[in-house]
Structures are given as structure tokens and as C-alpha cells.
N, C-alpha and C. Protein backbone atom coordinates (compact mmCIF):
# COMPACT_ATOMS: atom_id res chain seq x y z
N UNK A 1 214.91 158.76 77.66
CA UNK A 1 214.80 157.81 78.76
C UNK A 1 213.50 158.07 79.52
N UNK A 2 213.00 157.05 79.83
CA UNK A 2 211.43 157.19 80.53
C UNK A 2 211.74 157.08 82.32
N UNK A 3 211.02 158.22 82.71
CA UNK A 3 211.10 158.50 84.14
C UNK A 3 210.06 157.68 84.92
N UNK A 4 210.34 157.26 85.70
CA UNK A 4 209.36 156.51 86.85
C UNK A 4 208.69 157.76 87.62
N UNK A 5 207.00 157.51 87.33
CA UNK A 5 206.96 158.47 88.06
C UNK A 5 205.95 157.83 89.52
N UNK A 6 206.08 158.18 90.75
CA UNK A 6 204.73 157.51 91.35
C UNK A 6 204.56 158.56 92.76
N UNK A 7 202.85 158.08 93.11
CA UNK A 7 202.57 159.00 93.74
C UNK A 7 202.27 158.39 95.06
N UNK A 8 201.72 159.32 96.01
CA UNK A 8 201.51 158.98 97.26
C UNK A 8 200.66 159.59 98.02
N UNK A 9 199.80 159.28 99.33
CA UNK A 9 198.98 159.65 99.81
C UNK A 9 199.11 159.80 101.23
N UNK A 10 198.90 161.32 101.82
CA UNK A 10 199.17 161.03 103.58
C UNK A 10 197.71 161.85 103.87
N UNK A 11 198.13 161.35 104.98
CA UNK A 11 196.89 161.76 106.10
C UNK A 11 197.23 162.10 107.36
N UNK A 12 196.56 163.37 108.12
CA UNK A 12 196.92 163.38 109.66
C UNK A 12 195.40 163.78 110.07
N UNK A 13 195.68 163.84 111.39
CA UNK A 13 194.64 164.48 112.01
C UNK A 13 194.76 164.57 113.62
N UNK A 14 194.70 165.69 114.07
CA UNK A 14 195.32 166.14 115.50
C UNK A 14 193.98 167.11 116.47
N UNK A 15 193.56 166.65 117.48
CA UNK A 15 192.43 167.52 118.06
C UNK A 15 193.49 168.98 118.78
N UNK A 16 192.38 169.71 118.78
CA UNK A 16 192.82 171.38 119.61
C UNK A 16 192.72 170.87 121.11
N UNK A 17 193.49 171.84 121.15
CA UNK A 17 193.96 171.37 122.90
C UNK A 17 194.46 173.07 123.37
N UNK A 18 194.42 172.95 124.32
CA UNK A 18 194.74 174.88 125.40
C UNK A 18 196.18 174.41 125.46
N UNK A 19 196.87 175.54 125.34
CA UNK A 19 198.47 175.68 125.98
C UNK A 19 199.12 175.06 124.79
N UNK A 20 198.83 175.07 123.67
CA UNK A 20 199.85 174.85 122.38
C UNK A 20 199.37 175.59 121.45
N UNK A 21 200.64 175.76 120.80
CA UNK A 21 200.60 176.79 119.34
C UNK A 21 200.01 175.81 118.23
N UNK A 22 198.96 176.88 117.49
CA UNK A 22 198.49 176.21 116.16
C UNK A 22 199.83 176.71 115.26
N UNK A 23 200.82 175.01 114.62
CA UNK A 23 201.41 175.18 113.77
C UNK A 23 200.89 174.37 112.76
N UNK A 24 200.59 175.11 111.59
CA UNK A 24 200.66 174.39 110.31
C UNK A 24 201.76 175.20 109.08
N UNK A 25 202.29 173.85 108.12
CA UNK A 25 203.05 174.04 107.40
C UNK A 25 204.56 174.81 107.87
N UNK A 26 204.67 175.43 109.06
CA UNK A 26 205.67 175.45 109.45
C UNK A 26 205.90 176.51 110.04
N UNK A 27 204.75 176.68 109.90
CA UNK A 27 204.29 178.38 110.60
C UNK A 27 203.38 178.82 111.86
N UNK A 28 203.68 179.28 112.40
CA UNK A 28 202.70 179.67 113.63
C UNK A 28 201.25 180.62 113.01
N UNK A 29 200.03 180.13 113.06
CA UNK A 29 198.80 180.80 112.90
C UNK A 29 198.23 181.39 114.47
N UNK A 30 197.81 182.28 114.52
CA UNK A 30 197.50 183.06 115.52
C UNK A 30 196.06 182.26 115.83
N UNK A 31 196.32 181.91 117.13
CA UNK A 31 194.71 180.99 117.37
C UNK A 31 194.79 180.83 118.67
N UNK A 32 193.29 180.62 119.59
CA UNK A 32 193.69 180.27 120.69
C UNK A 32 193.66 179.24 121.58
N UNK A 33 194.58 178.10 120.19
CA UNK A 33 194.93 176.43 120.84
C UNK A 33 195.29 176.24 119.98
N UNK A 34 196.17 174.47 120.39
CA UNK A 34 196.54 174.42 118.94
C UNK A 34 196.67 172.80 118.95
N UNK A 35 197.36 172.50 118.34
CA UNK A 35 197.29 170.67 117.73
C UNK A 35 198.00 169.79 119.14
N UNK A 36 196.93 168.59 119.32
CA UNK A 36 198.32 168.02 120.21
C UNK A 36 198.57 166.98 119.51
N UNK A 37 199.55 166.40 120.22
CA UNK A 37 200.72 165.94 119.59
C UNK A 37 202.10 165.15 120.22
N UNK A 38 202.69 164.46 119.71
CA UNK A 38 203.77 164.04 120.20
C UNK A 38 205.03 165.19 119.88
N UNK A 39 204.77 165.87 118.57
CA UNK A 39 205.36 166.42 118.02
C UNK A 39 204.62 168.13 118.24
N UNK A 40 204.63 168.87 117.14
CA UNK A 40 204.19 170.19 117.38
C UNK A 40 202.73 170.02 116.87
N UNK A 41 202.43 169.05 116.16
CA UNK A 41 200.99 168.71 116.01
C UNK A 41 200.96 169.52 114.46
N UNK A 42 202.08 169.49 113.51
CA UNK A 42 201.68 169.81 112.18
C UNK A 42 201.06 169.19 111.37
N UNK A 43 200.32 168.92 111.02
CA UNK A 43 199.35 168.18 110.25
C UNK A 43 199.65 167.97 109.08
N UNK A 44 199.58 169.51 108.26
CA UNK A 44 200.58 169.72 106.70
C UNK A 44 201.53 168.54 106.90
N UNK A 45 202.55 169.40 107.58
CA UNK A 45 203.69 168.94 107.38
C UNK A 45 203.84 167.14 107.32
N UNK A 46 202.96 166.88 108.59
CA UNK A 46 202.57 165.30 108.49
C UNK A 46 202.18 164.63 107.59
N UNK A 47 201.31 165.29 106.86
CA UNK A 47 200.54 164.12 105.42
C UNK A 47 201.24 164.80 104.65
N UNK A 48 202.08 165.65 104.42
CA UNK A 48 202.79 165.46 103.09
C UNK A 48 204.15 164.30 103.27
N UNK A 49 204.50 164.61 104.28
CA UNK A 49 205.74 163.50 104.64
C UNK A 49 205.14 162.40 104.43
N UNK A 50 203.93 161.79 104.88
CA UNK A 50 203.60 160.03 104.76
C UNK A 50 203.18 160.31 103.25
N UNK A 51 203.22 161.14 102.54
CA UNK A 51 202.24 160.99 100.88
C UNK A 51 203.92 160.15 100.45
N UNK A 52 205.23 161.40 100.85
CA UNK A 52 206.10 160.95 100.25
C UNK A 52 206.29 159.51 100.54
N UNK A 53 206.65 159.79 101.73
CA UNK A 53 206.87 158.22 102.06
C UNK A 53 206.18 156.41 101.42
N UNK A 54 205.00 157.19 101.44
CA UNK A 54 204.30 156.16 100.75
C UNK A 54 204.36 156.56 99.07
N UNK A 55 205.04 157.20 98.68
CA UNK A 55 205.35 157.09 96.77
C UNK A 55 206.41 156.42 97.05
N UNK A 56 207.31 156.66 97.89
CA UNK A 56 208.58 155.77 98.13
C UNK A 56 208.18 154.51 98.29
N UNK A 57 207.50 154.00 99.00
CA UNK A 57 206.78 152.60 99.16
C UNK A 57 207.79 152.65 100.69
N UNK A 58 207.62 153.58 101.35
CA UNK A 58 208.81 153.51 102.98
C UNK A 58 207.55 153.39 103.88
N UNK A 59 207.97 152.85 104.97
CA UNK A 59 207.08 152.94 105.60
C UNK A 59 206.31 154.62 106.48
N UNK A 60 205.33 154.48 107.44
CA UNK A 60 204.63 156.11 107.42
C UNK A 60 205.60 156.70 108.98
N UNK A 61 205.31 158.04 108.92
CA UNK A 61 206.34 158.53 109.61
C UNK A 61 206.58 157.96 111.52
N UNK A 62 205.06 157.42 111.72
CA UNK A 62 205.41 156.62 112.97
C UNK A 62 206.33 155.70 113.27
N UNK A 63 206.33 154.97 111.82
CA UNK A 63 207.84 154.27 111.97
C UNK A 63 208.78 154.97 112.51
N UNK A 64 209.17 156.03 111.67
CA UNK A 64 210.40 156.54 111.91
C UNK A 64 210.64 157.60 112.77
N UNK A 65 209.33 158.28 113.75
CA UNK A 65 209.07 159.09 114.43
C UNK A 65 208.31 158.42 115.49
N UNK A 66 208.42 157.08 116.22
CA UNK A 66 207.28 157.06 116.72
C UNK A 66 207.15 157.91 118.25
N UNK A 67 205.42 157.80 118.38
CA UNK A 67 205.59 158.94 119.59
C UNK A 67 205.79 158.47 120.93
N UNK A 68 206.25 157.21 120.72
CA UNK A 68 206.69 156.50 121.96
C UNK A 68 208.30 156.57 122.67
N UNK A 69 208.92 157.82 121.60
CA UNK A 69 210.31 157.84 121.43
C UNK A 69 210.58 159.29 122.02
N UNK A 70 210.91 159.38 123.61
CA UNK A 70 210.63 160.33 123.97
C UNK A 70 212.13 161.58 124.03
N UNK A 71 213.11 160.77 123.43
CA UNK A 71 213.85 161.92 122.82
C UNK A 71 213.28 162.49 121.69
N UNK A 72 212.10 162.42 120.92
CA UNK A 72 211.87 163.17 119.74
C UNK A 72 210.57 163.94 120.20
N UNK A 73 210.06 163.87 121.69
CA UNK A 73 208.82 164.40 122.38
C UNK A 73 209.17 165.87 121.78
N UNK A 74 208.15 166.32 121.40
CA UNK A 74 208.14 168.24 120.96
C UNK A 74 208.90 168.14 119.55
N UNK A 75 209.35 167.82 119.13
CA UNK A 75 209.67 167.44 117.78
C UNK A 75 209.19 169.02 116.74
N UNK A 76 210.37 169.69 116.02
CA UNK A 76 209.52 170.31 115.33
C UNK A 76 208.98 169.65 113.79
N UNK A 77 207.90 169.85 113.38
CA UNK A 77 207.71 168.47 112.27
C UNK A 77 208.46 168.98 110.64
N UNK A 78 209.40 170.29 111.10
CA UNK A 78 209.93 170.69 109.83
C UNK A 78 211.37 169.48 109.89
N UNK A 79 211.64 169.37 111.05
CA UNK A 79 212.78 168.21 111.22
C UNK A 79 212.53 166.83 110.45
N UNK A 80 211.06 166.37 110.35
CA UNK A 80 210.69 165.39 110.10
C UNK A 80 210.32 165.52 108.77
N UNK A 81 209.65 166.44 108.09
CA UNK A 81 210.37 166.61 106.54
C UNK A 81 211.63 166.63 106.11
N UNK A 82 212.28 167.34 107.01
CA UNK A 82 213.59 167.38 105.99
C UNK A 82 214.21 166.01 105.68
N UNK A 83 213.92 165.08 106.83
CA UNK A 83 214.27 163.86 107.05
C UNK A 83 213.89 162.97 106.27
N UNK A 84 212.52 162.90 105.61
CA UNK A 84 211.71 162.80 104.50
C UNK A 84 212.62 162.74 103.21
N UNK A 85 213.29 163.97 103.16
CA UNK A 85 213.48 164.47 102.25
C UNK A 85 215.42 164.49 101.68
N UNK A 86 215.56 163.99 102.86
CA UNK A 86 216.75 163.13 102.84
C UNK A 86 216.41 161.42 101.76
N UNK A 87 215.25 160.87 102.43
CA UNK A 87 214.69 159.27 101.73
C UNK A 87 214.84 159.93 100.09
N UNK A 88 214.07 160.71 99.99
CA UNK A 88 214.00 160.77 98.94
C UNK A 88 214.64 161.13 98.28
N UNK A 89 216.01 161.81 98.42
CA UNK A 89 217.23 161.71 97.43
C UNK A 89 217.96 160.47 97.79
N UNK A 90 217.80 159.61 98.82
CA UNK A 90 218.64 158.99 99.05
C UNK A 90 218.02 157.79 98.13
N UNK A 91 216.70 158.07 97.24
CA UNK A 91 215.89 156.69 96.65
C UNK A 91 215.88 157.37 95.15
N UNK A 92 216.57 158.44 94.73
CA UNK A 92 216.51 158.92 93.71
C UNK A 92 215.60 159.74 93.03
N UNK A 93 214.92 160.12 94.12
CA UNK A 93 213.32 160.47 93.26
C UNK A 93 213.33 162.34 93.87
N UNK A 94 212.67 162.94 93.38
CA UNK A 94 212.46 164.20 93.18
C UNK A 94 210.85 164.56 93.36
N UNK A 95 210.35 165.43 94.09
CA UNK A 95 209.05 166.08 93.69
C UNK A 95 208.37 166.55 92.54
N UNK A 96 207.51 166.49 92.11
CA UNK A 96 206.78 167.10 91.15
C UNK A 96 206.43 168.49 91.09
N UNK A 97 205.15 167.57 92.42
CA UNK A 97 204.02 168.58 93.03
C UNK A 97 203.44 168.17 93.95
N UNK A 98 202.80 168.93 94.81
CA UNK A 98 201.85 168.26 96.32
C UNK A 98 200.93 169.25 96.14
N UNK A 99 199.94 168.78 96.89
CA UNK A 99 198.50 169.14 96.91
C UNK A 99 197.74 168.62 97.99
N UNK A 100 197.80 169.63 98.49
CA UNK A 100 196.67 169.43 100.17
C UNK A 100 195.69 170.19 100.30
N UNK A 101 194.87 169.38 100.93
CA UNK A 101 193.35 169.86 101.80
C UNK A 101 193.81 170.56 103.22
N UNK A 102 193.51 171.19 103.78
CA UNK A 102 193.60 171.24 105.40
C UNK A 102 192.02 171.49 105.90
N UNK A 103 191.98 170.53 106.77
CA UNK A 103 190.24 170.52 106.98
C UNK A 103 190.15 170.86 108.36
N UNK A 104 189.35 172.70 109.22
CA UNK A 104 189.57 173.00 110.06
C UNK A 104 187.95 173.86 110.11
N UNK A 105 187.41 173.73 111.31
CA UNK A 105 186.42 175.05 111.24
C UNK A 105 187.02 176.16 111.27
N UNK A 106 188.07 176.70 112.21
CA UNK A 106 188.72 177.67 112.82
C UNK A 106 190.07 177.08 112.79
N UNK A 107 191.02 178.68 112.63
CA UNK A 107 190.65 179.72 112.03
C UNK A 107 190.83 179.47 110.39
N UNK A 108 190.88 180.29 109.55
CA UNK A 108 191.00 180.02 108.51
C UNK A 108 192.29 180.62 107.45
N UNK A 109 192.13 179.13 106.65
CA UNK A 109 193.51 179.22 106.32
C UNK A 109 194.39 179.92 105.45
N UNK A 110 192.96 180.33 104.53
CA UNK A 110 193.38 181.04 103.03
C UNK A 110 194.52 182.32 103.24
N UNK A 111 194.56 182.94 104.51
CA UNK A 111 194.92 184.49 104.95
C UNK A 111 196.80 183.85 104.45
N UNK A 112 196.80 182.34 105.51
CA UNK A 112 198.44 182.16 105.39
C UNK A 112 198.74 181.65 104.75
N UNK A 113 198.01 180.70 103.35
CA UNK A 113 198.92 180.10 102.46
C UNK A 113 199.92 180.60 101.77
N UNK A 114 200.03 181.95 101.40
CA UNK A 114 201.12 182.12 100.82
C UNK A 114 202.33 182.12 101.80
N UNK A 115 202.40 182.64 102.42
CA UNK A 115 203.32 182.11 104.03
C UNK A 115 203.90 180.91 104.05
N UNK A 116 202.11 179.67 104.18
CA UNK A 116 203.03 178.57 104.13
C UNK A 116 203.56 177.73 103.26
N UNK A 117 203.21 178.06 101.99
CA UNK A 117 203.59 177.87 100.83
C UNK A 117 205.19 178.07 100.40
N UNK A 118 205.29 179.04 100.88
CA UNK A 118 206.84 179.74 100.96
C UNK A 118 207.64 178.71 101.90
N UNK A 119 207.49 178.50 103.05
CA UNK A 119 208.16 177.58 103.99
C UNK A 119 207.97 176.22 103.44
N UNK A 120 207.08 175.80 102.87
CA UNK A 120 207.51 174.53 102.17
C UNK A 120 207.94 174.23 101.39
N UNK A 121 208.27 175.25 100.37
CA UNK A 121 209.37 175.61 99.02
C UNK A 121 210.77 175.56 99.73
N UNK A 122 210.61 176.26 100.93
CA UNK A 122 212.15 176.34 101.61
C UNK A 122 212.80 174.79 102.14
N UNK A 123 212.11 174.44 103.06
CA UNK A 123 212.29 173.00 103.22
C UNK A 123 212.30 171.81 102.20
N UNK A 124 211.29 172.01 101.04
CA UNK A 124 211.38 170.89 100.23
C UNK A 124 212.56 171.03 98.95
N UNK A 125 212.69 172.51 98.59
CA UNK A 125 213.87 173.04 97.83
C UNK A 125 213.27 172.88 96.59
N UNK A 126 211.34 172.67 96.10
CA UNK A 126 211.09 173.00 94.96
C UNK A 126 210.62 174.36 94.95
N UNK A 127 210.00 174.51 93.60
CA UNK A 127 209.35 176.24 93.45
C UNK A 127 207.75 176.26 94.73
N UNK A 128 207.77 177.80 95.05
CA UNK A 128 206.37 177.30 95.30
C UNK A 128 204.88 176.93 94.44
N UNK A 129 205.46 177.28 93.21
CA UNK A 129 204.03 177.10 92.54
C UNK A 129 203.81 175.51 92.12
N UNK A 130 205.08 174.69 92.36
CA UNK A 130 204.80 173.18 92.30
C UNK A 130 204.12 172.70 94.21
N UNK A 131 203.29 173.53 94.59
CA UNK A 131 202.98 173.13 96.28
C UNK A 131 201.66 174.16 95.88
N UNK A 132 200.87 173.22 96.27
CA UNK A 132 199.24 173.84 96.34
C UNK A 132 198.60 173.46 97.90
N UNK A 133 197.72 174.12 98.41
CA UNK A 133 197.16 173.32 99.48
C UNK A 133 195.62 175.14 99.44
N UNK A 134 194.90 174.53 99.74
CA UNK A 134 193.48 174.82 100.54
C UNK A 134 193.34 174.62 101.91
N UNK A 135 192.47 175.66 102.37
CA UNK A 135 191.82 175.28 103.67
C UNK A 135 190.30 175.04 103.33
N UNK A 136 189.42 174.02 103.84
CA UNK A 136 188.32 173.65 104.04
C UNK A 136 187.50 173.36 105.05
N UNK A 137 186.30 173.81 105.33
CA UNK A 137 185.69 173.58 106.78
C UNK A 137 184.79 172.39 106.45
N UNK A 138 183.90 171.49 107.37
CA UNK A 138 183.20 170.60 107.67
C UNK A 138 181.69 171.59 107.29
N UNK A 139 181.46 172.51 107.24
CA UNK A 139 180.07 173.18 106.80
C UNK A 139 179.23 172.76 108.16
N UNK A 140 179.87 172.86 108.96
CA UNK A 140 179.27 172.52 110.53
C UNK A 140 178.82 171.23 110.94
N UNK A 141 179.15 170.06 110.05
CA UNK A 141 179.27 168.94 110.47
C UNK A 141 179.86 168.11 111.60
N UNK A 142 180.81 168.70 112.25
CA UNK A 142 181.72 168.34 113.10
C UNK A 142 181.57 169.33 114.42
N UNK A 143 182.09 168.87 115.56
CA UNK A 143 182.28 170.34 116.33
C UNK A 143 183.54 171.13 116.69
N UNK A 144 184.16 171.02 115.36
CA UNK A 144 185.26 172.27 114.51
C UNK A 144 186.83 171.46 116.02
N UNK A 145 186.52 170.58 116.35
CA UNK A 145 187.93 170.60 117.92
C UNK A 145 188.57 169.64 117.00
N UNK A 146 188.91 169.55 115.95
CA UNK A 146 190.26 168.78 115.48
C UNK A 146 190.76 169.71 114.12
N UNK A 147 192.06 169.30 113.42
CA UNK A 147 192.36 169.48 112.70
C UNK A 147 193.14 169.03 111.87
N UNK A 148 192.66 168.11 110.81
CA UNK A 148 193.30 167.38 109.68
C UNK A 148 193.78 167.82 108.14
N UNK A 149 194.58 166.58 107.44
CA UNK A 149 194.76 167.50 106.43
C UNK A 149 195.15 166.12 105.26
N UNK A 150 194.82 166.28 104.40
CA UNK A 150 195.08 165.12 103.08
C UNK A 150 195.99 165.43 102.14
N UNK A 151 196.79 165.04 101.86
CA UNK A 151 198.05 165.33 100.45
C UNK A 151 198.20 164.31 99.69
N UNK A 152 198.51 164.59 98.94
CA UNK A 152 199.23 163.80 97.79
C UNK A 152 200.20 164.13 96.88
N UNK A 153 201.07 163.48 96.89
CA UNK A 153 202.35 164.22 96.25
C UNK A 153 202.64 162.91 94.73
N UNK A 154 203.31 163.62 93.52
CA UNK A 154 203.43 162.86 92.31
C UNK A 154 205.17 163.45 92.82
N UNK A 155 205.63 162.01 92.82
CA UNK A 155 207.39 162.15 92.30
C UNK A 155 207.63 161.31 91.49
N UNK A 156 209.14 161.87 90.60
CA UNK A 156 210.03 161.31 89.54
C UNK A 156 210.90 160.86 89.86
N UNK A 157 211.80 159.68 89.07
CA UNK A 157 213.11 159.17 89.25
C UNK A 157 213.75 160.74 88.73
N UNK A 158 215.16 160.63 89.14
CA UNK A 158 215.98 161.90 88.87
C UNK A 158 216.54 161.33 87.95
């Protein structure tokens, strides 16, 4: 039997701000500022959720998170994967693999991927070696006060 397979593409991007924790992927990085946000300002966590969403053909997580919805103000964005990740059994489909950029001057990311690699195996319930992601800087193009991140995820019908 032939599996449907299709993919998807997210995007975030959140400026540094004083008096919040840098969380990415689900983890606290030691820094001194961090994403703002409606939510905790995860970025990861954000463009992998809209990659899924958009292989699903669902709409992106503002729909379903928007930040105008102030019972979900502070939001942790592992809530908003799992939620994700509810669609996607609830549409039949399964992960592959994901693959992210995280694009930051400061600090850098390589130290915690295995960290956050691990927490997104936990939440998404695949292996971690089907979850890749990099950190990348602007090569001083920018003046390093935001922090974004690109994914793309390939899923299967189950």
C-alpha cells in the first residue's frame, strides 16, 4: 500500500527583550534576555508546529493560538505542540523527520542541541535522531536583537 507522504514549512521570529527567559525547543538557555512573545517566545517550537500544520494543510498556529486570546497570554509553547500533535493523529499522519535552522547571533546553540533534541523526541514521541536542527548566526549582518528559526517537517499517512 502506498503512503501519502507530505511536507511542510514554518517560520518564527521573536526580538530579545530584558526580563524574559531565552526558551528554545523547550528548554531554558542561559542568556541575558530572552524572546518576546505572547507566549514564551519559542521559536523552535513555533516553526516546527506551523511546518506541521501546514503538511496538514491546517491552518498556522495563530489561528489556533492567537495572541489576542488572553487566557493563553504566557503560554508554554510545549502546550502548543502537543496540541499540534494531537491534529496530527487526529488526520492520520505521523512524523518522519524535522529539520531546523535557528538563526541567532547570541548565544550559541550547538552547546544545547542535544538537550533540545531530547525534549522534542519527548513531546513529539519520535526517536531523536529523526529531529535535526542547527544554530546559525547572520555573520554580523543584523544587530544579533532577534531570534528566528525555519523547519520543515516530511510526514506519512499511518
Amino acid at each position: 500500500m502506498n503512503k501519502k507522504y507530505r511536507t511542510g514549512l514554518g517560520f518564527d521570529i521573536h526580538r530579545f527583550v530584558d526580563g524574559r527567559k531565552f526558551i528554545i525547543g523547550g528548554i531554558e538557555i542561559p542568556f541575558e534576555k530572552g524572546l518576546f512573545g505572547h507566549s514564551d517566545g519559542d521559536v523552535l517550537i513555533h516553526s516546527i508546529s506551523d511546518a506541521i500544520l501546514g503538511a496538514l494543510g491546517r491552518p498556522d498556529i495563530g489561528y489556533y493560538f492567537p495572541d489576542t486570546d488572553e487566557k493563553i497570554k504566557g503560554i508554554d509553547s510545549k502546550e502548543i505542540l502537543k496540541k499540534v500533535m494531537r491534529f496530527l493523529k487526529e488526520d492520520g499522519y505521523e512524523i518522519v523527520n524535522v529539520d531546523s535552522v535557528i538563526i541567532c547571533e547570541k548565544p550559541k546553540i550547538l552547546p544545547y542541541s542535544e538537550k533540545i533534541k531530547e525534549k522534542l523526541a519527548e513531546i513529539t514521541g519520535i526517536e531523536k535522531e529523526r529531529i535535526n536542527m542547527k544554530g546559525k548566526t547572520t555573520e554580523g549582518f543584523t544587530r544579533g536583537d532577534f531570534c528566528a528559526c525555519l523547519s520543515i517537517v516530511l510526514i506519512k499517512e499511518k
